[in-house]
N, C-alpha and C. Protein backbone atom coordinates (compact mmCIF):
# COMPACT_ATOMS: atom_id res chain seq x y z
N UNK A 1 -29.45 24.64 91.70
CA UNK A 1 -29.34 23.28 91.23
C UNK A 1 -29.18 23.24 89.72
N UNK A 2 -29.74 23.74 89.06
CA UNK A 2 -29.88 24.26 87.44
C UNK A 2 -28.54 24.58 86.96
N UNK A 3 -28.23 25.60 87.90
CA UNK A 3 -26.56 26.45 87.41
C UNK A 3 -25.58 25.10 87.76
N UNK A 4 -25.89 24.59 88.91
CA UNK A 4 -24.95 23.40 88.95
C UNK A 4 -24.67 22.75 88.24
N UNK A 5 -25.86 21.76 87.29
CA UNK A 5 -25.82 21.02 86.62
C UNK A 5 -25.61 21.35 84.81
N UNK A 6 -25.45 23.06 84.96
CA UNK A 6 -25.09 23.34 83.13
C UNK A 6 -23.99 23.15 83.48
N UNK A 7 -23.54 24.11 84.40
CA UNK A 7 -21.72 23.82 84.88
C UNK A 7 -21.53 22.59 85.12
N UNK A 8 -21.87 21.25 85.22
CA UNK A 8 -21.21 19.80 85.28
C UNK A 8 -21.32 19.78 83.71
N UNK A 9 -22.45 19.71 82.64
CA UNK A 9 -22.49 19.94 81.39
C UNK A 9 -21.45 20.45 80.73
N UNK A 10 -21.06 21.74 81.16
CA UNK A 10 -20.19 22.30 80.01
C UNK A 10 -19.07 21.98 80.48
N UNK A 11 -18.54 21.75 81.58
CA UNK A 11 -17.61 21.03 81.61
C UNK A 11 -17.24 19.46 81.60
N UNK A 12 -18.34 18.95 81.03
CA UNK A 12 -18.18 17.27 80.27
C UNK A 12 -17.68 17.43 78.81
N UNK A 13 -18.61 18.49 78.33
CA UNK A 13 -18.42 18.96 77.22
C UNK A 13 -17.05 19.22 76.97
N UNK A 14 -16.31 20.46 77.82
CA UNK A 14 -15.09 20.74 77.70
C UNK A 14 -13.81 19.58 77.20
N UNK A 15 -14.35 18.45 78.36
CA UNK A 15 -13.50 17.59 78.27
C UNK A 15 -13.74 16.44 77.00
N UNK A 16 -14.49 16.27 76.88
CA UNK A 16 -15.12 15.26 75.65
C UNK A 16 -14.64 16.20 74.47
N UNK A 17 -14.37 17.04 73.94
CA UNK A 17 -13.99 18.21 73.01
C UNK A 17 -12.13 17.92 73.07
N UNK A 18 -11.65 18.33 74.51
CA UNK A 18 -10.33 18.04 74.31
C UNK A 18 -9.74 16.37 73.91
N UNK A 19 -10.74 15.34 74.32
CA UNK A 19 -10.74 13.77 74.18
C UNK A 19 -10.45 13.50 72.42
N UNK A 20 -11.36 14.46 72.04
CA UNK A 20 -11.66 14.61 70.70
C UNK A 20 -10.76 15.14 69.89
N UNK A 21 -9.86 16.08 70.68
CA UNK A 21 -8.63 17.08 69.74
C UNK A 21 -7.39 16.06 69.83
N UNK A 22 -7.35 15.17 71.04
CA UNK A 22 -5.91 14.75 70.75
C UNK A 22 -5.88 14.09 69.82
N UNK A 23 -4.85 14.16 69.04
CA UNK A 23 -4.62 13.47 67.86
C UNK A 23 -3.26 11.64 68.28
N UNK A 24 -2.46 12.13 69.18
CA UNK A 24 -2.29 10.41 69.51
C UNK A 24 -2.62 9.79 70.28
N UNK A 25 -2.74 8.64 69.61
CA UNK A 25 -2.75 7.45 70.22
C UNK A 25 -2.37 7.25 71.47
N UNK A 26 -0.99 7.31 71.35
CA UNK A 26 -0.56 7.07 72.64
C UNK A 26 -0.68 7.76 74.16
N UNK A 27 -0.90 9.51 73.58
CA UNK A 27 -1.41 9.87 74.44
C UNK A 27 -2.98 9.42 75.22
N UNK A 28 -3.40 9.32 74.32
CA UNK A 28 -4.61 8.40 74.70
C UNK A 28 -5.04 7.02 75.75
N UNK A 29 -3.98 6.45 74.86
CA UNK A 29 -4.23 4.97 75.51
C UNK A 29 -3.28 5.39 76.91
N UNK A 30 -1.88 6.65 77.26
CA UNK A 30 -1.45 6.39 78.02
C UNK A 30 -2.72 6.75 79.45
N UNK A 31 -3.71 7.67 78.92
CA UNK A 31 -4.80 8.91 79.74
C UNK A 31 -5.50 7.57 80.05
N UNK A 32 -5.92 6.36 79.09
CA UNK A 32 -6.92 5.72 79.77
C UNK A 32 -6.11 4.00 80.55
N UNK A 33 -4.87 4.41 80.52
CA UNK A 33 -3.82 3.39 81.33
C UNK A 33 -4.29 4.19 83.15
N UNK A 34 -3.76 5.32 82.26
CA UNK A 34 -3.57 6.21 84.19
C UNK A 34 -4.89 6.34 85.00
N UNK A 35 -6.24 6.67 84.00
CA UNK A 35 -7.61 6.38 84.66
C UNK A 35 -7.54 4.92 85.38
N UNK A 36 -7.92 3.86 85.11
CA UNK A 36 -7.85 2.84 85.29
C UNK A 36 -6.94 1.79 86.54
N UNK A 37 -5.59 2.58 86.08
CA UNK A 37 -4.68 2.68 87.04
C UNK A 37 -5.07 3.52 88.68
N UNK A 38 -5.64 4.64 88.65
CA UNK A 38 -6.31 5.43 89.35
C UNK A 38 -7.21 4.74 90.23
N UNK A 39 -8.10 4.07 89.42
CA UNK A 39 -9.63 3.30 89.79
C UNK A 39 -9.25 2.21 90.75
N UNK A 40 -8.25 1.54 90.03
CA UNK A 40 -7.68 -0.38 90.73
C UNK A 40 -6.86 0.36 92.04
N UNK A 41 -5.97 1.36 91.96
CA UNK A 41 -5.61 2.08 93.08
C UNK A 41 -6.63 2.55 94.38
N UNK A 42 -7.46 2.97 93.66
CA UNK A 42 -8.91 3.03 94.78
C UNK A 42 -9.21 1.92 95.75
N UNK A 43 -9.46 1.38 94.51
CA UNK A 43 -9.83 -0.18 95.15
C UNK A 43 -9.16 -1.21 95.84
N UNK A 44 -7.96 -1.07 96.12
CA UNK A 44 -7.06 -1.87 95.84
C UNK A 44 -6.78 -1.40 97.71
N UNK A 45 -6.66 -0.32 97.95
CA UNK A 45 -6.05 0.67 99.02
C UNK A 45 -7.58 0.55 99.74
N UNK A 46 -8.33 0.26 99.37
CA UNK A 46 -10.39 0.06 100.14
C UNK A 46 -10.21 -0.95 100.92
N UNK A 47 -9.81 -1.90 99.91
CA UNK A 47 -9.93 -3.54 100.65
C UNK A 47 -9.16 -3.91 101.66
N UNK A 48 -7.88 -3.26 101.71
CA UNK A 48 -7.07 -3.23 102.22
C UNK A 48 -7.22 -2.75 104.01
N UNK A 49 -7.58 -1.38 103.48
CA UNK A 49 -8.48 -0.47 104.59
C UNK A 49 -9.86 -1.19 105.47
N UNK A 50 -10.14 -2.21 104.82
CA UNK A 50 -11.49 -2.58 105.17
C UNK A 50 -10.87 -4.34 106.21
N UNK A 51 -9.87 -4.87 105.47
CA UNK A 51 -9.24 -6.31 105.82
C UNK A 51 -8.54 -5.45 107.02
N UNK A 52 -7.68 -4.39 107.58
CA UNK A 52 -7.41 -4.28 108.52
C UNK A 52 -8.24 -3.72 109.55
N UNK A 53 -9.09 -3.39 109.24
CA UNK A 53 -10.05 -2.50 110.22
C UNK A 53 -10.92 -4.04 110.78
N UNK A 54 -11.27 -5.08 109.97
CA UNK A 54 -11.92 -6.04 110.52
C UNK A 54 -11.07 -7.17 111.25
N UNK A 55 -10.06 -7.41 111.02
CA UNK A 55 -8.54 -7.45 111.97
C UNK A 55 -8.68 -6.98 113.48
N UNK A 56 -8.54 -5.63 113.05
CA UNK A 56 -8.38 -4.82 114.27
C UNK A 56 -9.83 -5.18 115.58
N UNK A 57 -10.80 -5.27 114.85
CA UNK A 57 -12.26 -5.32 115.54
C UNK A 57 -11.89 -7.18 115.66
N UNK A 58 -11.68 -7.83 115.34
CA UNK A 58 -11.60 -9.73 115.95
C UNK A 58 -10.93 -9.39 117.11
């Protein structure tokens, strides 16, 4: 459990370090377009999944 959780650590680290090196902008704002984009995609494809399944069960 220990080893698990340095390894989630150093690899937050890793990434918070590379967050830190990019130098544009745009790459940036495009990384936290595509997160986000990612997330509403989740969600978006849930509800969806959830409105036909309660469909299906009426």
């Amino acid at each position: 459990m220990k080893e698990d959780l340095a390894e989630l650590k150093s690899e937050l680290k890793s990434k918070l370090l590379y967050w830190h090196n990019l130098k544009s902008k745009k790459i940036k704002a495009a990384a936290i377009v595509l997160f986000i984009g990612v997330i509403a995609l989740k969600i978006f494809t849930t509800v969806l999944t959830f409105d036909w399944l309660s469909e299906l069960f009426s």
